[in-house]
N, C-alpha and C. Protein backbone atom coordinates (compact mmCIF):
# COMPACT_ATOMS: atom_id res chain seq x y z
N UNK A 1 101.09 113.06 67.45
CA UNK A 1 99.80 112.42 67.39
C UNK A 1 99.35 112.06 68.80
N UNK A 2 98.04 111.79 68.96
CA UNK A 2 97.85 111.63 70.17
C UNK A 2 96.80 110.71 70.03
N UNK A 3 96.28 109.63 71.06
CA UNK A 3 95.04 108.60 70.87
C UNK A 3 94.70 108.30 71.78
N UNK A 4 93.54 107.66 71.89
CA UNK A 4 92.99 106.99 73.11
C UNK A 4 93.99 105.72 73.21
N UNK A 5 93.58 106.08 74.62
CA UNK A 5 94.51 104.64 74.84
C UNK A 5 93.58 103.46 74.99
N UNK A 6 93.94 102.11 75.14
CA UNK A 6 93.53 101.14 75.03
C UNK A 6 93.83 100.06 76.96
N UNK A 7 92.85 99.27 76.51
CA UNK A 7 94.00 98.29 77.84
C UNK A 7 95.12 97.44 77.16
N UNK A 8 95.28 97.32 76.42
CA UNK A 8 97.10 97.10 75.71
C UNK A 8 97.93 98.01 75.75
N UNK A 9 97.43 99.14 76.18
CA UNK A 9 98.46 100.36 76.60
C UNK A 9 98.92 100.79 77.76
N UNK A 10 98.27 99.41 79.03
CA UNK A 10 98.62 100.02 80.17
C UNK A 10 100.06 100.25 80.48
N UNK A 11 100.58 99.23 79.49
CA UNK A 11 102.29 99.12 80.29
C UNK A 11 102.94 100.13 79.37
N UNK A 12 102.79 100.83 78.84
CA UNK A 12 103.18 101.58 77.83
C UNK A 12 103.30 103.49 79.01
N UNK A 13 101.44 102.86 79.38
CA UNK A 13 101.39 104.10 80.39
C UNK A 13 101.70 104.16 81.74
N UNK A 14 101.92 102.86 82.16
CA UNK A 14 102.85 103.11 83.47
C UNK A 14 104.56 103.10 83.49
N UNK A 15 105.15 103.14 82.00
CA UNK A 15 106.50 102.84 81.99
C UNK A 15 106.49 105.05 82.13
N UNK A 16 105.72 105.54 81.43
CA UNK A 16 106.08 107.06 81.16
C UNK A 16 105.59 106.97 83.09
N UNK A 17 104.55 106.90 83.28
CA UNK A 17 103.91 107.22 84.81
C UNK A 17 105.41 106.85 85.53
N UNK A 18 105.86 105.81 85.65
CA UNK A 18 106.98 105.71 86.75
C UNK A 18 108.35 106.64 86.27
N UNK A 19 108.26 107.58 85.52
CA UNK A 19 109.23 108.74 85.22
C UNK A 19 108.75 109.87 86.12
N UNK A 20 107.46 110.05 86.07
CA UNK A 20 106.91 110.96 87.71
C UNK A 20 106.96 110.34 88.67
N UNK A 21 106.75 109.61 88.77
CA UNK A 21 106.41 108.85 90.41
C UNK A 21 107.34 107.30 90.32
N UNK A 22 108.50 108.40 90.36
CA UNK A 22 109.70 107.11 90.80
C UNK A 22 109.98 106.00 91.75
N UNK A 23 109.24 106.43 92.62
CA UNK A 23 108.79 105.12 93.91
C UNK A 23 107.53 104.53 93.74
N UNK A 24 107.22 103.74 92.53
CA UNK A 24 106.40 102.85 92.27
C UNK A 24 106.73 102.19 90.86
N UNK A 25 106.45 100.78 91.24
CA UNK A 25 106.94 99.66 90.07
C UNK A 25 106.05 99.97 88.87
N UNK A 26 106.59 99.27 88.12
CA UNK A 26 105.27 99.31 86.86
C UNK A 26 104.91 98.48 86.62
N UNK A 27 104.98 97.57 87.14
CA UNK A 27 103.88 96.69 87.20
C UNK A 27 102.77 96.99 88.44
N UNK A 28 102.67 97.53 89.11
CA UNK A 28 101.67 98.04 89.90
C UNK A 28 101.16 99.12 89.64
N UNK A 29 101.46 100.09 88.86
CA UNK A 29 101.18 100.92 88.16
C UNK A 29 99.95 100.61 86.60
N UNK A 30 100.79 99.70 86.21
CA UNK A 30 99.41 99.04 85.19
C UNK A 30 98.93 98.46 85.81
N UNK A 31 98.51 97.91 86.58
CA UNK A 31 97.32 97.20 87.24
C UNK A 31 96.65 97.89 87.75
N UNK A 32 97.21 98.93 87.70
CA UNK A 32 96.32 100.13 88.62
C UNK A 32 95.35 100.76 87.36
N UNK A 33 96.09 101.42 86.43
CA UNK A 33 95.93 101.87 85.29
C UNK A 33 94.67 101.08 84.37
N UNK A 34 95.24 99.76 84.39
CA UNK A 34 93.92 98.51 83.72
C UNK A 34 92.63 98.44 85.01
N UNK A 35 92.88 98.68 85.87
CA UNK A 35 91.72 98.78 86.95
C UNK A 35 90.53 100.04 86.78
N UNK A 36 91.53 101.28 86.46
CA UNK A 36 91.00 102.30 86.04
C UNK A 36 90.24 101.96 84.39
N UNK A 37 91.00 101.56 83.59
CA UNK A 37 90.23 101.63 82.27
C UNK A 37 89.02 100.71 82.30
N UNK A 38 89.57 99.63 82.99
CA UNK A 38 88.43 98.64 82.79
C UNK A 38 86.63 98.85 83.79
N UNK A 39 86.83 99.74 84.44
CA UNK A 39 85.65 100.15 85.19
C UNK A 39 84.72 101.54 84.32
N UNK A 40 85.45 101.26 83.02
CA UNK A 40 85.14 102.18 82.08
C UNK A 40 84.21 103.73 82.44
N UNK A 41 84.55 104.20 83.12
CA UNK A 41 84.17 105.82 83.64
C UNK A 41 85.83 107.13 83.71
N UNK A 42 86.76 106.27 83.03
CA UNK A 42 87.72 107.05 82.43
C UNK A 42 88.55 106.52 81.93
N UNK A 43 89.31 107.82 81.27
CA UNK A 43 89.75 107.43 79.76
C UNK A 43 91.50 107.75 79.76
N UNK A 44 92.46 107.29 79.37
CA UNK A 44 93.32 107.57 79.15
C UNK A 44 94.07 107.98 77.65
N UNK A 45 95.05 108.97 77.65
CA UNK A 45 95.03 109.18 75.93
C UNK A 45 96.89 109.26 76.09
N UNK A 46 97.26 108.68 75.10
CA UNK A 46 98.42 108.66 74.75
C UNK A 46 99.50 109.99 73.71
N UNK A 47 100.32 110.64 74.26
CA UNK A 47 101.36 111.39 72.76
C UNK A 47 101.99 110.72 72.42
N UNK A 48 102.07 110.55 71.31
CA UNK A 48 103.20 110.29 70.27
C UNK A 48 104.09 111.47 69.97
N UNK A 49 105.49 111.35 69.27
CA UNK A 49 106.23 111.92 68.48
C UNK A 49 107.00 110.92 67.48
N UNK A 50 107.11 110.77 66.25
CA UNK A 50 107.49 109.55 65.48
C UNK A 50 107.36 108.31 66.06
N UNK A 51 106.13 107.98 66.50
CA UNK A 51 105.97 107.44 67.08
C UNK A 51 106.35 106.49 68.40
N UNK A 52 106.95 107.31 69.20
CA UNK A 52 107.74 107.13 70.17
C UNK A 52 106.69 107.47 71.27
N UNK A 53 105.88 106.86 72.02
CA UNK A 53 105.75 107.18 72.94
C UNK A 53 106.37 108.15 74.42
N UNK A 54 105.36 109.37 74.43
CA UNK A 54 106.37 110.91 75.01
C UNK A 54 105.29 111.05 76.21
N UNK A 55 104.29 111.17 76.51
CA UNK A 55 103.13 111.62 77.45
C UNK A 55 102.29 111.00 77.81
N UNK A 56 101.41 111.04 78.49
CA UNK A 56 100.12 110.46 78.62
C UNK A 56 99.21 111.64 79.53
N UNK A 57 97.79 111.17 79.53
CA UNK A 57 96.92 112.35 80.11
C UNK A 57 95.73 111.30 80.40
């Protein structure tokens, strides 16, 4: 499954993001991420697999 993401999903999407980009926290990573959603001109979308969070885009 796949969804839009939300801003309750930032930490969700910077825990997968710091699996690429191993030299950055995640907490600076969602703040980055909630900076991006909240200036609302883009969108983030989440994969699922049994509901396990697997991707993001």
């Amino acid at each position: 499954m796949v969804r839009k993401a939300a801003k309750k999903d930032v930490e969700v999407i910077a825990k997968l993001a710091v699996l690429l980009w191993n030299n950055n926290a995640i907490e600076d990573l969602a703040n980055e991420f909630l900076e991006i959603i909240s200036k609302g001109n883009a969108q983030f979308f989440l994969k699922y697999d049994n509901s396990i969070p697997v991707g993001f885009a």
